[in-house]
Protein backbone atom coordinates (compact mmCIF):
# COMPACT_ATOMS: atom_id res chain seq x y z
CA UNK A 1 -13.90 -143.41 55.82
CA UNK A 2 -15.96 -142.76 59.42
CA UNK A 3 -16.07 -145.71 61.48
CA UNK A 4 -20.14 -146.89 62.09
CA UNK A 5 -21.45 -145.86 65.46
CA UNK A 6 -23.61 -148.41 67.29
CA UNK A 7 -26.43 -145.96 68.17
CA UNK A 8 -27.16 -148.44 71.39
CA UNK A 9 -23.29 -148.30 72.93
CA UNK A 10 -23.33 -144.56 72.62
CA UNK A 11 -26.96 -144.43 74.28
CA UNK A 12 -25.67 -146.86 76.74
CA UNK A 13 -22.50 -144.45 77.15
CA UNK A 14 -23.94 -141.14 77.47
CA UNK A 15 -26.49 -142.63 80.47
CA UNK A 16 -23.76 -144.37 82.34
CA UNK A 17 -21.48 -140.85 82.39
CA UNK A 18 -24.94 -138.67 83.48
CA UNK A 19 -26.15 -141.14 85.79
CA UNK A 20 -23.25 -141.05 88.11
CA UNK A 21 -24.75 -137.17 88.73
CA UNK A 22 -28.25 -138.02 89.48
CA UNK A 23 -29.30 -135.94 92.82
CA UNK A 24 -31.75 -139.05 93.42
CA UNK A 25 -29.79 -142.27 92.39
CA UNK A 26 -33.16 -144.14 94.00
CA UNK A 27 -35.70 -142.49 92.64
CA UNK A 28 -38.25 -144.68 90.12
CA UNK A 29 -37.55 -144.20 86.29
CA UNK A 30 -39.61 -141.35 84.57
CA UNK A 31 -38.66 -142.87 80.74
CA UNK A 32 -38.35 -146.14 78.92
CA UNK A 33 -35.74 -145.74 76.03
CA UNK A 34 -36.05 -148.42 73.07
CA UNK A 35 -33.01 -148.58 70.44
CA UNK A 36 -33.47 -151.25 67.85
CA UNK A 37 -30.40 -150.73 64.84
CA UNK A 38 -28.63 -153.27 62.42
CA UNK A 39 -25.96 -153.66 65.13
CA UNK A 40 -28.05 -154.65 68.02
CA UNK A 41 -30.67 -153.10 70.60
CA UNK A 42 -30.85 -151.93 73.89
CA UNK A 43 -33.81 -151.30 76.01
CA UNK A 44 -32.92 -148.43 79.07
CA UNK A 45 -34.91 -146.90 82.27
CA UNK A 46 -33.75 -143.65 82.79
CA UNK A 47 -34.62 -140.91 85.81
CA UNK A 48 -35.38 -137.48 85.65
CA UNK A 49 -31.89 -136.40 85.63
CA UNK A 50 -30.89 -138.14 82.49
CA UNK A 51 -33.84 -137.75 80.73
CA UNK A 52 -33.15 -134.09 81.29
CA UNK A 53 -29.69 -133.94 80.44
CA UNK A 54 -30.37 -135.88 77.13
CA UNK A 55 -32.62 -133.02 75.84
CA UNK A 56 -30.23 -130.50 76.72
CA UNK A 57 -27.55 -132.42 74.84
CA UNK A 58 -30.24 -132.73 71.88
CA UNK A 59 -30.92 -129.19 72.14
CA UNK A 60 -27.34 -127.87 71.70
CA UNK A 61 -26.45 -130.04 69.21
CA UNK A 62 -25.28 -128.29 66.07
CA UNK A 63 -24.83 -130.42 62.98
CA UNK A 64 -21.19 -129.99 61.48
CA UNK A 65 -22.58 -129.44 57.98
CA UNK A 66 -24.57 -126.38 59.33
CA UNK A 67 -23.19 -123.35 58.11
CA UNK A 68 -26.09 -121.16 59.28
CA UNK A 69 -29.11 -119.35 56.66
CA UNK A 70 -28.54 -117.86 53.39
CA UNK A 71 -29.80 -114.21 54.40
CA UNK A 72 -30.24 -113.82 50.72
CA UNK A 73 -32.98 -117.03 50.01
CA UNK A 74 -33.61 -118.09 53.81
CA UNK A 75 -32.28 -121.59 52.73
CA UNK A 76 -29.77 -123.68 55.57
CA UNK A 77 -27.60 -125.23 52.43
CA UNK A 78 -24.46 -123.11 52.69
CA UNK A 79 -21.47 -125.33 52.38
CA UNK A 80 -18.18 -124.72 54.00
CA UNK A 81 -16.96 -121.93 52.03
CA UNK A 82 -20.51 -120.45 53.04
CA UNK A 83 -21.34 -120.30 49.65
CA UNK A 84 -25.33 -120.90 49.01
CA UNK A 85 -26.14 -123.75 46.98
CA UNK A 86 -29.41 -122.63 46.19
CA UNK A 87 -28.96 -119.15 45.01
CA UNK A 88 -25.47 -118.37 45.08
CA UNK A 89 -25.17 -116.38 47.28
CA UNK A 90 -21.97 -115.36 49.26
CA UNK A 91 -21.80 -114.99 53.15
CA UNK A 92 -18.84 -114.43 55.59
CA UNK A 93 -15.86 -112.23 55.17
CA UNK A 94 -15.34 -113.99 52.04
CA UNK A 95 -18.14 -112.97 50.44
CA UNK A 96 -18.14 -109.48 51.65
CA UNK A 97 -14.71 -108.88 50.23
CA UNK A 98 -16.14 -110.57 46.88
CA UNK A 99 -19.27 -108.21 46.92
CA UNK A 100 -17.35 -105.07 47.74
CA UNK A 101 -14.66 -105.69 44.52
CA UNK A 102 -17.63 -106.85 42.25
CA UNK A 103 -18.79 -103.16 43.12
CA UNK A 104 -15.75 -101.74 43.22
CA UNK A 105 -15.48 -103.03 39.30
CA UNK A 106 -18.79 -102.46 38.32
CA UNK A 107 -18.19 -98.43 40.05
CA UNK A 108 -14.88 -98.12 37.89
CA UNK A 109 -16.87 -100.01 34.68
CA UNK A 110 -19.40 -96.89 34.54
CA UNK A 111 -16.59 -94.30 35.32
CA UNK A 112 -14.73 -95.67 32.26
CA UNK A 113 -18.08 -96.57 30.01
CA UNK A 114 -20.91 -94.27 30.55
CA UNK A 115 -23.11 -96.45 28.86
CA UNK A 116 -22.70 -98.89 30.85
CA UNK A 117 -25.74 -97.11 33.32
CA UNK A 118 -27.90 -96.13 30.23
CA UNK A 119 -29.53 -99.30 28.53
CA UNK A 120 -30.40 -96.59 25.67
CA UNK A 121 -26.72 -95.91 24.95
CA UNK A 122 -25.76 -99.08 25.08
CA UNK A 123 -28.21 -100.72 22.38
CA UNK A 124 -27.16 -97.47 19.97
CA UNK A 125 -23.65 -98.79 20.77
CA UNK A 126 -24.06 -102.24 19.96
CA UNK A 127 -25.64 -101.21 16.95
CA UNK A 128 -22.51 -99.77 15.85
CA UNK A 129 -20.58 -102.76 16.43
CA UNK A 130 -18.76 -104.93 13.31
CA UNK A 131 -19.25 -108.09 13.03
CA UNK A 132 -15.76 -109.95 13.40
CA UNK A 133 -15.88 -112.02 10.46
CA UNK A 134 -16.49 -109.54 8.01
CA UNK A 135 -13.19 -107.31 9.98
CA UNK A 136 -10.23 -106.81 7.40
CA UNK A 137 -7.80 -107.83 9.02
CA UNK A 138 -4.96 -105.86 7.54
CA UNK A 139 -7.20 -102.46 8.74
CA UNK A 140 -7.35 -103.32 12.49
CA UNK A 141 -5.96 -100.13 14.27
CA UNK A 142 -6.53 -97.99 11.48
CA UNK A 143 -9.22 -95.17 12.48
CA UNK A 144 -12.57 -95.62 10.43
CA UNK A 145 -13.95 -93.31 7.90
């Protein structure tokens, strides 16, 4: 389990290790920061120069759990596998080597069963089909009349 953060401490953190390169230590603050959590609050002036470097830092940031955009439904859920929740789709190497043997198979699939291109062939096929249960069991392999 992830230890809590105290949203305050870290504020209080990050401005103490920017401030220390502020061109103009003296200068008057530019921001009033207000943190208010469960585990305390924290009230902070801030110059220029950490205002500044705080957006940049907010800017950059890049959430773990993003995986990037499903180019397939334009949604940002792909998990780590960068499989889409929403629609499935693949992404990555992974799911290019997936794609390319599903059409690799499907490629070989209408080399070995024409039909399998020609809806028309394929309904006058399945009409020919038996029905398993009514299959004699003692005939299977035998050519049909």
């Amino acid at each position: 389990m992830t230890e809590p953060l105290d949203p305050t401490a870290v504020l209080a953190d990050f401005i103490d290790r920017v401030a220390h390169f502020d061109p103009a230590p003296d200068a008057a603050p530019v921001a009033v920061l207000g943190v208010r959590t469960a585990l305390g609050e924290g009230t902070f002036a801030v110059g220029d120069h950490v205002v500044r470097a705080m957006c940049r830092a907010l800017a950059s940031y890049r959430d773990p759990a993003d995986h990037g955009t499903c180019s397939q439904c334009g949604s940002r859920r792909l998990d780590e596998n960068l499989h889409c929740r929403e629609c499935g789709q693949l992404h990555g190497i992974l799911g290019e080597v997936i794609a390319r043997h599903a059409l690799r198979v499907a490629q070989e699939a209408t080399v070995a069963d024409p039909t399998a291109t020609d809806p028309g062939k394929a309904a006058a096929m399945d009409a020919q089909t038996v029905d398993a249960s009514t299959v004699d069991a003692s005939t299977v392999g035998e050519p049909r009349p």
